[in-house]
PDB file of N, CA and C in Angstrom:
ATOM      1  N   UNK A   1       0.829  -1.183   0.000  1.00  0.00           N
ATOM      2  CA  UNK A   1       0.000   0.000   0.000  1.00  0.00           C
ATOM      3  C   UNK A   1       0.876   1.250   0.000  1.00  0.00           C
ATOM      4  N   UNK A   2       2.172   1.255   0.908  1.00  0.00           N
ATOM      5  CA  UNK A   2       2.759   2.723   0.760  1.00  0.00           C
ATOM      6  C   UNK A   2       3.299   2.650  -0.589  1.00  0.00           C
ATOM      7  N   UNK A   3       3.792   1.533  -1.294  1.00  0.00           N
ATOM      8  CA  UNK A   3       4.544   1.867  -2.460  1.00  0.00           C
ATOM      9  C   UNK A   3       3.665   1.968  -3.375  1.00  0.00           C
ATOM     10  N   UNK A   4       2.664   1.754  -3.581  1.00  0.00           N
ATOM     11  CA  UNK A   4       1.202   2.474  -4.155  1.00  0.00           C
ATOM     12  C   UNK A   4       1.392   3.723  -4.009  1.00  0.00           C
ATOM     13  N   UNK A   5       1.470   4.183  -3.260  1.00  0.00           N
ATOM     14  CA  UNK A   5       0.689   5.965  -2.968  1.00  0.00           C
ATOM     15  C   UNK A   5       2.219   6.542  -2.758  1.00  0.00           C
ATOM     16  N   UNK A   6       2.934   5.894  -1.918  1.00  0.00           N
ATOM     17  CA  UNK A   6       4.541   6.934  -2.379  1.00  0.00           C
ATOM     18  C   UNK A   6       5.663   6.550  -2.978  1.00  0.00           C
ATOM     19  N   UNK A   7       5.281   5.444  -3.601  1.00  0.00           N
ATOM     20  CA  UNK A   7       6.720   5.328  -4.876  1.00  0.00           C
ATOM     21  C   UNK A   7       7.491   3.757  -3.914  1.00  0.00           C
ATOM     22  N   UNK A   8       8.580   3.252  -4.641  1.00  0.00           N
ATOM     23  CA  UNK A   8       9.155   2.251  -4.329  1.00  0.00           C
ATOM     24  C   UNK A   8      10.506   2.554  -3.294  1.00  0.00           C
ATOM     25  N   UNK A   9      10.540   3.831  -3.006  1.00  0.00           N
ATOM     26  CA  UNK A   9      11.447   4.295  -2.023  1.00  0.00           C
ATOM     27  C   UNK A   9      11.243   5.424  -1.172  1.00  0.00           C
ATOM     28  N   UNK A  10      10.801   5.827  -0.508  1.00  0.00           N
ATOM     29  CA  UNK A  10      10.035   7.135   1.068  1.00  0.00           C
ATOM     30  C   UNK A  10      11.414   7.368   1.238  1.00  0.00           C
ATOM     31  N   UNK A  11      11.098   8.943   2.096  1.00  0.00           N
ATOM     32  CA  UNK A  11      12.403   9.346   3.056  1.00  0.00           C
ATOM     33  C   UNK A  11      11.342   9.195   4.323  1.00  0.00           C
ATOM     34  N   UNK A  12      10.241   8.762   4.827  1.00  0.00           N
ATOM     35  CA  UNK A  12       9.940   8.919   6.525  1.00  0.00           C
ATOM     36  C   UNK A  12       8.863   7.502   6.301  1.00  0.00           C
ATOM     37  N   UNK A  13       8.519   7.119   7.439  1.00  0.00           N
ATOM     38  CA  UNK A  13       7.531   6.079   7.817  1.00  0.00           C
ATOM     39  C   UNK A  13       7.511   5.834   9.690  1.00  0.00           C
ATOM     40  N   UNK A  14       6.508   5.820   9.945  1.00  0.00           N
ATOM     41  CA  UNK A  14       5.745   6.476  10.546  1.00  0.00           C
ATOM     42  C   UNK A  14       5.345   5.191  11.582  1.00  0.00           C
ATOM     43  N   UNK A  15       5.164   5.076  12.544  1.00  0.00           N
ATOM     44  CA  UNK A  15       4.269   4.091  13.361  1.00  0.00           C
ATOM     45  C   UNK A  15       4.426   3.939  15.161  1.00  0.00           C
ATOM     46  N   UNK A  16       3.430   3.275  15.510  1.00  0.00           N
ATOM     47  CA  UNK A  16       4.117   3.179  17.309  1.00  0.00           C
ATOM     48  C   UNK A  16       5.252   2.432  17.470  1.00  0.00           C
ATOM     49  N   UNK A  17       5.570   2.040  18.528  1.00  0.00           N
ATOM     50  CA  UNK A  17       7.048   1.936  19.385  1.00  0.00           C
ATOM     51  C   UNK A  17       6.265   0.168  19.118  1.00  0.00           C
ATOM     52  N   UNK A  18       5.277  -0.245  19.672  1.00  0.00           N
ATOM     53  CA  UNK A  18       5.053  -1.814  19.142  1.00  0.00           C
ATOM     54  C   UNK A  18       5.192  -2.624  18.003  1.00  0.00           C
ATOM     55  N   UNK A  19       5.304  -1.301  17.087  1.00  0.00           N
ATOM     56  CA  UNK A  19       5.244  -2.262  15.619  1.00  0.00           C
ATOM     57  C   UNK A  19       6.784  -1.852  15.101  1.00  0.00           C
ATOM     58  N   UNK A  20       7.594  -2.003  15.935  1.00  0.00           N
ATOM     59  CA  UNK A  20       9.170  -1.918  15.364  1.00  0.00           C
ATOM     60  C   UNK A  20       9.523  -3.419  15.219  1.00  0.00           C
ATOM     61  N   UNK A  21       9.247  -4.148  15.717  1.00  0.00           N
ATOM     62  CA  UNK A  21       9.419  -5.993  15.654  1.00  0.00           C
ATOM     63  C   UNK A  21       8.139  -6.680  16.440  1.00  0.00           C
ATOM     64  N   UNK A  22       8.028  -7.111  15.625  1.00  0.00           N
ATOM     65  CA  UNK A  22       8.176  -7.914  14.155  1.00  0.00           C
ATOM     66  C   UNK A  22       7.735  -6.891  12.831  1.00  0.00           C
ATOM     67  N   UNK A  23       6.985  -6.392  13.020  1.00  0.00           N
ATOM     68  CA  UNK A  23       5.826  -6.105  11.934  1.00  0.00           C
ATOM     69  C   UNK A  23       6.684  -5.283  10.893  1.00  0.00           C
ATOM     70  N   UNK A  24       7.135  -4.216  11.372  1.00  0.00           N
ATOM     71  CA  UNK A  24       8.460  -3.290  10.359  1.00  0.00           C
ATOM     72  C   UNK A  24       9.302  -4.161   9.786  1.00  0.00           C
ATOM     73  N   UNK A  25      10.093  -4.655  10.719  1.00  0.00           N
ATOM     74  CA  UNK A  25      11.045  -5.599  10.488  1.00  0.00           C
ATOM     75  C   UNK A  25      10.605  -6.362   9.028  1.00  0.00           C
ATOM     76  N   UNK A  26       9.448  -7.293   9.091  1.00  0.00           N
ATOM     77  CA  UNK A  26       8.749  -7.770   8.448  1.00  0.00           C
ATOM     78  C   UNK A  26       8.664  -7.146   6.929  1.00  0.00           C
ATOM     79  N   UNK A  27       7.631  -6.027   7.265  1.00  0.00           N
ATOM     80  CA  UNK A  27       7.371  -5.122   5.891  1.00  0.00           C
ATOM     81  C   UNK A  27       9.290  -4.821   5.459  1.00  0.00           C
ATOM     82  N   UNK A  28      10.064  -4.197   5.850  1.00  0.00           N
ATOM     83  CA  UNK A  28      11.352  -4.097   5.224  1.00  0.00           C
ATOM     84  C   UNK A  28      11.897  -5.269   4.047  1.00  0.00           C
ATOM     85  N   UNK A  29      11.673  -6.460   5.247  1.00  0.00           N
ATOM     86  CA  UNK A  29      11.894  -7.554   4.374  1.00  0.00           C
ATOM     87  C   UNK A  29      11.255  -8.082   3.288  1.00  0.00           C
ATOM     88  N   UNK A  30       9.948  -7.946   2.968  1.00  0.00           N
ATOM     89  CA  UNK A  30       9.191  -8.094   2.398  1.00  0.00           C
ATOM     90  C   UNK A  30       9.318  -7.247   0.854  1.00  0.00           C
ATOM     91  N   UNK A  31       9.068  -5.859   1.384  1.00  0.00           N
ATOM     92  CA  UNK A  31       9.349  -4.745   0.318  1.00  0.00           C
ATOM     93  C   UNK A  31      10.790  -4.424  -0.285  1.00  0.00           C
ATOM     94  N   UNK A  32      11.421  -5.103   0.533  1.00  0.00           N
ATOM     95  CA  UNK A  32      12.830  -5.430  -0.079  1.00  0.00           C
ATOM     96  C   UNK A  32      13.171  -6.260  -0.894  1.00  0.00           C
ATOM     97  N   UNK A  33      12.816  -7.115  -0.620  1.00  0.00           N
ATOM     98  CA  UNK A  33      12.773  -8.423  -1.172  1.00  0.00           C
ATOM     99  C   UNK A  33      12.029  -8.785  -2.821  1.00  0.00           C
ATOM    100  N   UNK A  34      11.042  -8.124  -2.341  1.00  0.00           N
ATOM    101  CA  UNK A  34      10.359  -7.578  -4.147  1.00  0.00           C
ATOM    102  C   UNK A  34      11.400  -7.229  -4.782  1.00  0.00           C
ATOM    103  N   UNK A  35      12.419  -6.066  -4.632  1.00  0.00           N
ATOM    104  CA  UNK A  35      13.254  -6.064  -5.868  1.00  0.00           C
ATOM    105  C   UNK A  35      12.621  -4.805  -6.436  1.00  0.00           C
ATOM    106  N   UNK A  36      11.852  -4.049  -5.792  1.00  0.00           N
ATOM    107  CA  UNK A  36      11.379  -3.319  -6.611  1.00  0.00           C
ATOM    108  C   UNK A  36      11.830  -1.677  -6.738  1.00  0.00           C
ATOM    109  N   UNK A  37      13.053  -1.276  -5.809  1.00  0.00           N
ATOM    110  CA  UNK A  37      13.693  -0.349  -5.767  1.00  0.00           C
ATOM    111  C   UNK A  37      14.912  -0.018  -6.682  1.00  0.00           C
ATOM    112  N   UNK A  38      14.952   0.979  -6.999  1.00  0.00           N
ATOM    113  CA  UNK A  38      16.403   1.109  -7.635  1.00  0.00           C
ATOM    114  C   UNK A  38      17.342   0.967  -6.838  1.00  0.00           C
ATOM    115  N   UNK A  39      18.225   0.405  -7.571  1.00  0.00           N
ATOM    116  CA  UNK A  39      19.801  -0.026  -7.012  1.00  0.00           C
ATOM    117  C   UNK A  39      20.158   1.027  -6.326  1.00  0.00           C
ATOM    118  N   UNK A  40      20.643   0.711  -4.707  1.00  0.00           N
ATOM    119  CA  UNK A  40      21.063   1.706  -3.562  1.00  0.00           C
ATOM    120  C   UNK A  40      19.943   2.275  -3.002  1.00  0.00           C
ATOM    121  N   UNK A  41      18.762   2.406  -3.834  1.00  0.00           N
ATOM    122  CA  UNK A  41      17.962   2.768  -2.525  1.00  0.00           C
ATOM    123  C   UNK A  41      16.740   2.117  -1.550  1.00  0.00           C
ATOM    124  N   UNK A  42      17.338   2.417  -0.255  1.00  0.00           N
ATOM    125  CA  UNK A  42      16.276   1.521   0.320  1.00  0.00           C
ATOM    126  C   UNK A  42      14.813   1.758   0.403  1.00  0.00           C
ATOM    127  N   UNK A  43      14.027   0.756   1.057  1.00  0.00           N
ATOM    128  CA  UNK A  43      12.448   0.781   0.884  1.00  0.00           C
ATOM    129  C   UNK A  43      12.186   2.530   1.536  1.00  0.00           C
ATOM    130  N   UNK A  44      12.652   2.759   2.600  1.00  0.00           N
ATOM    131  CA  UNK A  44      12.548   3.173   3.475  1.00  0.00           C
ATOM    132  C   UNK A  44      13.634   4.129   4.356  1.00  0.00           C
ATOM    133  N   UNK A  45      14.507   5.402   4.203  1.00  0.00           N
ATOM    134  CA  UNK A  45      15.257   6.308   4.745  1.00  0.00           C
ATOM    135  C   UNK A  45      15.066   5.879   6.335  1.00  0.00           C
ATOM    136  N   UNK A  46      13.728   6.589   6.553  1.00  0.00           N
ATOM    137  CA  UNK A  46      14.240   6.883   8.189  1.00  0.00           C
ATOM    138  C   UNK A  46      12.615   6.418   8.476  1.00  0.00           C
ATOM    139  N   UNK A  47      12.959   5.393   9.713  1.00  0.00           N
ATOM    140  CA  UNK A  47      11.797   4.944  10.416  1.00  0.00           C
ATOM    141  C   UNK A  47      11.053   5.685  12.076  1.00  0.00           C
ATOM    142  N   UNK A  48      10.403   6.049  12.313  1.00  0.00           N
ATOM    143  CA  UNK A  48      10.220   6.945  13.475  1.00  0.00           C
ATOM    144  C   UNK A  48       9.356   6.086  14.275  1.00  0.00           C
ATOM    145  N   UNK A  49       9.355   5.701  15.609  1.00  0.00           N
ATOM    146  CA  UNK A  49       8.537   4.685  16.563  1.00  0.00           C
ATOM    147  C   UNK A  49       8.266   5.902  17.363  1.00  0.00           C
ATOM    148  N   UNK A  50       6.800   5.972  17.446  1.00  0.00           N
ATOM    149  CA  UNK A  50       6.837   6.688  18.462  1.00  0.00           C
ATOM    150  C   UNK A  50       5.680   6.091  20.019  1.00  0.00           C
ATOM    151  N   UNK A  51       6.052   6.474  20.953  1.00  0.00           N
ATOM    152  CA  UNK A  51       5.519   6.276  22.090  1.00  0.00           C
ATOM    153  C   UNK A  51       3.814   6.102  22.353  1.00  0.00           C
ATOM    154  N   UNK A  52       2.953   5.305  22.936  1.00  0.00           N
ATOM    155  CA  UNK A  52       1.682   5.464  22.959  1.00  0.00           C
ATOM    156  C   UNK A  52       1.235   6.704  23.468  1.00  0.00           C
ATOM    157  N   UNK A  53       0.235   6.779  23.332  1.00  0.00           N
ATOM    158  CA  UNK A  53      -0.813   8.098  23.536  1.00  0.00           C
ATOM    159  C   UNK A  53      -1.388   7.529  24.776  1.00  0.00           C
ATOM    160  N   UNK A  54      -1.357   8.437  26.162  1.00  0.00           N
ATOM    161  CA  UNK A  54      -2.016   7.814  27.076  1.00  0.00           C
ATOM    162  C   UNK A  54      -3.621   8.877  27.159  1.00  0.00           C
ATOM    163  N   UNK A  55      -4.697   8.555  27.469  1.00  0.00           N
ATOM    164  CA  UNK A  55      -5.401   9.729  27.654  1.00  0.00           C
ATOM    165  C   UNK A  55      -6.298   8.987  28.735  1.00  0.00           C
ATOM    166  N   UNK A  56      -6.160  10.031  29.681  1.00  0.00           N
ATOM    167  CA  UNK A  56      -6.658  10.471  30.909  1.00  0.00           C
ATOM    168  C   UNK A  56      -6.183   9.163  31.691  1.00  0.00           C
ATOM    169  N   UNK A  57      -4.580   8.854  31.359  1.00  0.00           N
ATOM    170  CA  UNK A  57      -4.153   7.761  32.596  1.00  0.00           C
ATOM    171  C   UNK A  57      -4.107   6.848  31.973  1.00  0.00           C
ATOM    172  N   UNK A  58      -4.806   5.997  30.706  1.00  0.00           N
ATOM    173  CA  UNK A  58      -5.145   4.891  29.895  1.00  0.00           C
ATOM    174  C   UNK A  58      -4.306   5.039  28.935  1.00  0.00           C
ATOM    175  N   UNK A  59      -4.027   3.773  28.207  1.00  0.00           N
ATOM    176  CA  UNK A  59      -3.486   3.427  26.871  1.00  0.00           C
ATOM    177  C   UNK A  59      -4.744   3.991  25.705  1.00  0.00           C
ATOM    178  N   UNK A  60      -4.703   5.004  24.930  1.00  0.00           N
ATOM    179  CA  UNK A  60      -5.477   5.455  23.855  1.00  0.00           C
ATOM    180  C   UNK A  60      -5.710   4.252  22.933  1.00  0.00           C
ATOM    181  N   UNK A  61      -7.214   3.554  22.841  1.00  0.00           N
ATOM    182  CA  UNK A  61      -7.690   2.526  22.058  1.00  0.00           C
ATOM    183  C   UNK A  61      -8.892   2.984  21.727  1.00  0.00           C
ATOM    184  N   UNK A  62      -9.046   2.299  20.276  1.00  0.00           N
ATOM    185  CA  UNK A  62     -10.829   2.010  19.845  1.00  0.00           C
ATOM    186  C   UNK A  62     -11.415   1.624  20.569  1.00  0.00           C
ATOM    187  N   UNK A  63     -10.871   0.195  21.059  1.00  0.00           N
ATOM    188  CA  UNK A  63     -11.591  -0.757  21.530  1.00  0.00           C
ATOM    189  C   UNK A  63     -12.375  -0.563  23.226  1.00  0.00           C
ATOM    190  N   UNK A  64     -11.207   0.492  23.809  1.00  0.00           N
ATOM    191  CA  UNK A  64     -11.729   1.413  24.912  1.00  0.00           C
ATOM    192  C   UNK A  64     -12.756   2.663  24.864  1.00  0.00           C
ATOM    193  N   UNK A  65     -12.490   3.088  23.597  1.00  0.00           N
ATOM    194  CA  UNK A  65     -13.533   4.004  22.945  1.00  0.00           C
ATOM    195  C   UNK A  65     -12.574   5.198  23.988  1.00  0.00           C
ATOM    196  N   UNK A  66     -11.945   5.227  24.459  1.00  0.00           N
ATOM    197  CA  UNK A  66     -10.963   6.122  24.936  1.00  0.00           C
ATOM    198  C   UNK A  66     -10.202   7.484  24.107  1.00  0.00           C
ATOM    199  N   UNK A  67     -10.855   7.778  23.219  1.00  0.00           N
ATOM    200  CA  UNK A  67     -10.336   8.872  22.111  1.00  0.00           C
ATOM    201  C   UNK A  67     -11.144  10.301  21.844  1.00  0.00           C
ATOM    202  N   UNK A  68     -10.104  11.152  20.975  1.00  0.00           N
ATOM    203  CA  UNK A  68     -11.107  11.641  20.629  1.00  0.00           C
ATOM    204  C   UNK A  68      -9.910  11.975  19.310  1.00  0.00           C
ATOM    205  N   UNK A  69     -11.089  12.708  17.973  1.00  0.00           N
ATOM    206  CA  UNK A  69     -10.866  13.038  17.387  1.00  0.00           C
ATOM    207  C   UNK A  69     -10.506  14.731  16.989  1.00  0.00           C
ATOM    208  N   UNK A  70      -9.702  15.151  16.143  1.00  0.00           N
ATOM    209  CA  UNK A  70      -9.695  16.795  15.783  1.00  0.00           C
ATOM    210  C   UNK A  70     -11.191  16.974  16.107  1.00  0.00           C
ATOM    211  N   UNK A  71     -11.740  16.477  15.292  1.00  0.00           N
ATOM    212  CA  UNK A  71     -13.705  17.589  15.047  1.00  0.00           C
ATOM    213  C   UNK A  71     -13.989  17.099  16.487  1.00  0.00           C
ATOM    214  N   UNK A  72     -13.884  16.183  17.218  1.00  0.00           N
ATOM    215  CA  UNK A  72     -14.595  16.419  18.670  1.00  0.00           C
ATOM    216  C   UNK A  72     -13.731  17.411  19.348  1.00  0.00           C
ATOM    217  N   UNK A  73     -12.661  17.432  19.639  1.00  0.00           N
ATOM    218  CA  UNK A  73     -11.826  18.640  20.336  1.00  0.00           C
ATOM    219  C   UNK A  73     -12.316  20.142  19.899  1.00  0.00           C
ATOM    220  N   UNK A  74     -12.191  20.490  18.155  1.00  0.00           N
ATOM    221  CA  UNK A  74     -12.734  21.588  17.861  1.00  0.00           C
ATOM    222  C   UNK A  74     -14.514  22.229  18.125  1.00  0.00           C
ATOM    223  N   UNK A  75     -14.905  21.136  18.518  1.00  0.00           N
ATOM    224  CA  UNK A  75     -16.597  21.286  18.379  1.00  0.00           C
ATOM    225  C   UNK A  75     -16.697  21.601  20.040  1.00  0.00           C
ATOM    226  N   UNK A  76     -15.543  20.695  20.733  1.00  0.00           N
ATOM    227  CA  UNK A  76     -15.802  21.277  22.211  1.00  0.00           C
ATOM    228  C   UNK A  76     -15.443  23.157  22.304  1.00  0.00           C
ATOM    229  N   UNK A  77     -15.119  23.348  21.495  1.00  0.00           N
ATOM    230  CA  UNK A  77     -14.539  24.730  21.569  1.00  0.00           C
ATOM    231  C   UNK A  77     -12.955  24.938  21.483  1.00  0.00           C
ATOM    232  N   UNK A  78     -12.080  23.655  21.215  1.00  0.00           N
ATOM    233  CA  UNK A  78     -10.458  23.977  21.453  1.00  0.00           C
ATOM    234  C   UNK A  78     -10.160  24.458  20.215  1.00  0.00           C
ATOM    235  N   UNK A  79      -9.542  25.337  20.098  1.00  0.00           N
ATOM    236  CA  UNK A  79      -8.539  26.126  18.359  1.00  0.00           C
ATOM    237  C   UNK A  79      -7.431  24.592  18.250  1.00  0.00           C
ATOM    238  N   UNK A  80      -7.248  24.452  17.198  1.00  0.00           N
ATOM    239  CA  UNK A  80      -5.976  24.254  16.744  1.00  0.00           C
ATOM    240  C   UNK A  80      -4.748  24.851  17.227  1.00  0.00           C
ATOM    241  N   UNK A  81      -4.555  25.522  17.386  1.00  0.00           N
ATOM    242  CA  UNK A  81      -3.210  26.393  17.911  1.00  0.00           C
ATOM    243  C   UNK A  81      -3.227  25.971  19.601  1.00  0.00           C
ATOM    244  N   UNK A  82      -4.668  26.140  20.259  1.00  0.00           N
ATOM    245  CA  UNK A  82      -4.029  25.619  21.644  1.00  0.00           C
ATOM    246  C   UNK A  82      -3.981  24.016  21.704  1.00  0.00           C
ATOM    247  N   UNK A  83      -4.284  23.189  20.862  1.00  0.00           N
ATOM    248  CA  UNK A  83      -4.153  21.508  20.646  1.00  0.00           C
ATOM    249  C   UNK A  83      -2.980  21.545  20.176  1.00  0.00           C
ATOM    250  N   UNK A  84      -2.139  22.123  19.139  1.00  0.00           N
ATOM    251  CA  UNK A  84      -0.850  22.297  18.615  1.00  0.00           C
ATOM    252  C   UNK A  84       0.381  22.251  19.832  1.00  0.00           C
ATOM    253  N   UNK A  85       0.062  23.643  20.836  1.00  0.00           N
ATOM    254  CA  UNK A  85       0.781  23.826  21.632  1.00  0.00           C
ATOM    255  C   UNK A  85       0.829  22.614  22.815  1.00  0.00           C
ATOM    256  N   UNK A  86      -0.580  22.268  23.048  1.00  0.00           N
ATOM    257  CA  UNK A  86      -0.198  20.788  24.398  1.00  0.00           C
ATOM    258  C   UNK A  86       0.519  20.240  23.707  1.00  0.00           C
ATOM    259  N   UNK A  87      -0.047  19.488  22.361  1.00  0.00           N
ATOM    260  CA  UNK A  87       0.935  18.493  21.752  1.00  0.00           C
ATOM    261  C   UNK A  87       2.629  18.269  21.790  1.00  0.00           C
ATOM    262  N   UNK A  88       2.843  19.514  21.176  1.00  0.00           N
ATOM    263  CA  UNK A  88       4.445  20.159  20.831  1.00  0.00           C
ATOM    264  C   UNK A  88       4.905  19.873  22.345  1.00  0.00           C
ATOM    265  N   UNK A  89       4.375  19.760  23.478  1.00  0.00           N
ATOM    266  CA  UNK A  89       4.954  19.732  24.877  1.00  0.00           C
ATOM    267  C   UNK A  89       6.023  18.660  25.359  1.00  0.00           C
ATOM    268  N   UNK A  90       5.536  17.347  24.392  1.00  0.00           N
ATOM    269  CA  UNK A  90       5.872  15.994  24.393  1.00  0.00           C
ATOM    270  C   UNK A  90       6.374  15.576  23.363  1.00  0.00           C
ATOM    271  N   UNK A  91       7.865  15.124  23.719  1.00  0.00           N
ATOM    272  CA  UNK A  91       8.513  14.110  22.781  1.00  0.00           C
ATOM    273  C   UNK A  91       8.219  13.479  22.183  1.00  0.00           C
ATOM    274  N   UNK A  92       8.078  13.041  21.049  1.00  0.00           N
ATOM    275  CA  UNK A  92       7.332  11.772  20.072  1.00  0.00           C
ATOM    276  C   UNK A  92       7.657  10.678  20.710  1.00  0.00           C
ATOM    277  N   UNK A  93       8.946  10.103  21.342  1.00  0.00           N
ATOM    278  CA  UNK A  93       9.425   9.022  21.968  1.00  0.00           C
ATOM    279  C   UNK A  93       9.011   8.713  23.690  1.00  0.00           C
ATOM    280  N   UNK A  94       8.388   9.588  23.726  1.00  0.00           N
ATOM    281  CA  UNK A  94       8.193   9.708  25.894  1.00  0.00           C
ATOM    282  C   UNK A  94       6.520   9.459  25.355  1.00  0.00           C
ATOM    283  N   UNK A  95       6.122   8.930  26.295  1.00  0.00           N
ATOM    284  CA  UNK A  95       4.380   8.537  26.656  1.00  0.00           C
ATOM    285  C   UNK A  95       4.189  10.123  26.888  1.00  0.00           C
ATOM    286  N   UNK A  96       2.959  10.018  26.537  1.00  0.00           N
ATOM    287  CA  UNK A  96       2.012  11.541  26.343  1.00  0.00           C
ATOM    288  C   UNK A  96       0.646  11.124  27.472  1.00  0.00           C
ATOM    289  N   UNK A  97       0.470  11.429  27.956  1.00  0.00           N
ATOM    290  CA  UNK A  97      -0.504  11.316  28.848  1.00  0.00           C
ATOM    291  C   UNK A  97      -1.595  12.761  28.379  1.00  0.00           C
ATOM    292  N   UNK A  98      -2.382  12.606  27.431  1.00  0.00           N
ATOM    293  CA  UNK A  98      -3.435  13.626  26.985  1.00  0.00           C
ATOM    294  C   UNK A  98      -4.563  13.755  27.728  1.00  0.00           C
ATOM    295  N   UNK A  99      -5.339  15.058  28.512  1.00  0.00           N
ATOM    296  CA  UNK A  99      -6.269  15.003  29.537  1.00  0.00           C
ATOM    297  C   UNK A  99      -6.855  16.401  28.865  1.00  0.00           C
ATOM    298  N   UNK A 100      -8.217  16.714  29.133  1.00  0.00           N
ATOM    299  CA  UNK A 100      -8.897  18.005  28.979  1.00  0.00           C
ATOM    300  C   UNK A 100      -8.195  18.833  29.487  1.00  0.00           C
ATOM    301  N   UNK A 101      -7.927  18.548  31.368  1.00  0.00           N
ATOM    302  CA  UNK A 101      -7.433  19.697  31.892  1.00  0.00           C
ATOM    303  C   UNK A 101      -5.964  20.239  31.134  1.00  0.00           C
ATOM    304  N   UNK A 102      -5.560  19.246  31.024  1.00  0.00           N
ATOM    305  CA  UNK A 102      -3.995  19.421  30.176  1.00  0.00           C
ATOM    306  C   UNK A 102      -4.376  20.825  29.171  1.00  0.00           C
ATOM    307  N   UNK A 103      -5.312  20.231  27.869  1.00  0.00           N
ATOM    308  CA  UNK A 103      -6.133  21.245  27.060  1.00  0.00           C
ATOM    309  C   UNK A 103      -6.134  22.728  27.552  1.00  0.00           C
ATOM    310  N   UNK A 104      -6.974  22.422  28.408  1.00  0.00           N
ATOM    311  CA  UNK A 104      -7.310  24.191  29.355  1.00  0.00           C
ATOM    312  C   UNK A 104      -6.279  24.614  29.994  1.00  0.00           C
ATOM    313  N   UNK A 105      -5.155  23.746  30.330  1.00  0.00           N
ATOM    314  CA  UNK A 105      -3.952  24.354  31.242  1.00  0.00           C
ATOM    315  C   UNK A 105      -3.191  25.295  29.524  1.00  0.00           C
ATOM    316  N   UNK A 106      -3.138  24.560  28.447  1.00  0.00           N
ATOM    317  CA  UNK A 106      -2.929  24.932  27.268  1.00  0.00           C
ATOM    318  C   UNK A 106      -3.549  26.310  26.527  1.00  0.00           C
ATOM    319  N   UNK A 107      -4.488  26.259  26.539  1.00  0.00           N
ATOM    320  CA  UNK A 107      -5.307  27.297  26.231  1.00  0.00           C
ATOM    321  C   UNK A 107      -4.990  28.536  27.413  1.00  0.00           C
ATOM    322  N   UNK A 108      -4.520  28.882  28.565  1.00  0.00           N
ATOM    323  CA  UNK A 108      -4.327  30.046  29.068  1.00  0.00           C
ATOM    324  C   UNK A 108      -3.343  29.873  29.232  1.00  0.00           C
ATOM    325  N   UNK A 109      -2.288  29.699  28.216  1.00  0.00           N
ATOM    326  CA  UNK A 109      -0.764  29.184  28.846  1.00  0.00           C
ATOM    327  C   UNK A 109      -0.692  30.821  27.044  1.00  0.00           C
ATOM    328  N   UNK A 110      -1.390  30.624  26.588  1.00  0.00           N
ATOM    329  CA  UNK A 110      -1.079  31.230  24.852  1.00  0.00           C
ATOM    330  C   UNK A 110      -1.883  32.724  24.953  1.00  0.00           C
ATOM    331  N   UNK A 111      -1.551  33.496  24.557  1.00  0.00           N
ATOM    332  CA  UNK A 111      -1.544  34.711  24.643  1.00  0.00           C
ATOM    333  C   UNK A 111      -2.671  34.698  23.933  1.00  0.00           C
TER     334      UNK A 111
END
């Protein structure tokens, strides 16, 4: 599917800290293995794992129904710019623990 939509060689790819082994590992080998890159370049530049999303103390799941989306955050009333700024707070690699109050501590933190 990515070499569908971005070609037989990416510079970024993207996923949580769980799917570095097997599953990456896996796809590398796989999409490698096709043959379908030009000589020297790999499937894949640079791979980024990043840390789960905790929200409100929990591991962020469907299956918990534990989420929310942009349009529910914006419909509660949050801008983009103060969701931008909590975000930016946290390392891609460190657990994020996401909470409303977090939100509102965000929103009067911005001029």
């Amino acid at each position: 599917m990515s070499m569908k939509l971005l070609g037989t060689s990416f510079d970024l790819h993207l996923g949580g800290e769980d799917l570095a082994f097997p599953h990456h590992e896996d796809e590398i080998a796989q999409s490698e293995g096709a043959a379908v890159q030009e000589p020297g370049k790999p499937f894949v530049k640079y791979w980024m794992h990043g840390a789960h999303l905790m929200v409100e103390g929990k591991k962020m799941s469907k299956s918990l129904g534990n989420f929310f989306s942009l349009r529910d955050l914006l419909n509660q009333g949050f801008s983009g710019r103060e969701i931008r700024f909590l975000l930016l707070q946290a390392h891609y690699r460190e657990t994020f623990n996401f909470t409303l109050e977090g939100l509102k501590q965000a929103r009067a933190s911005l001029p």
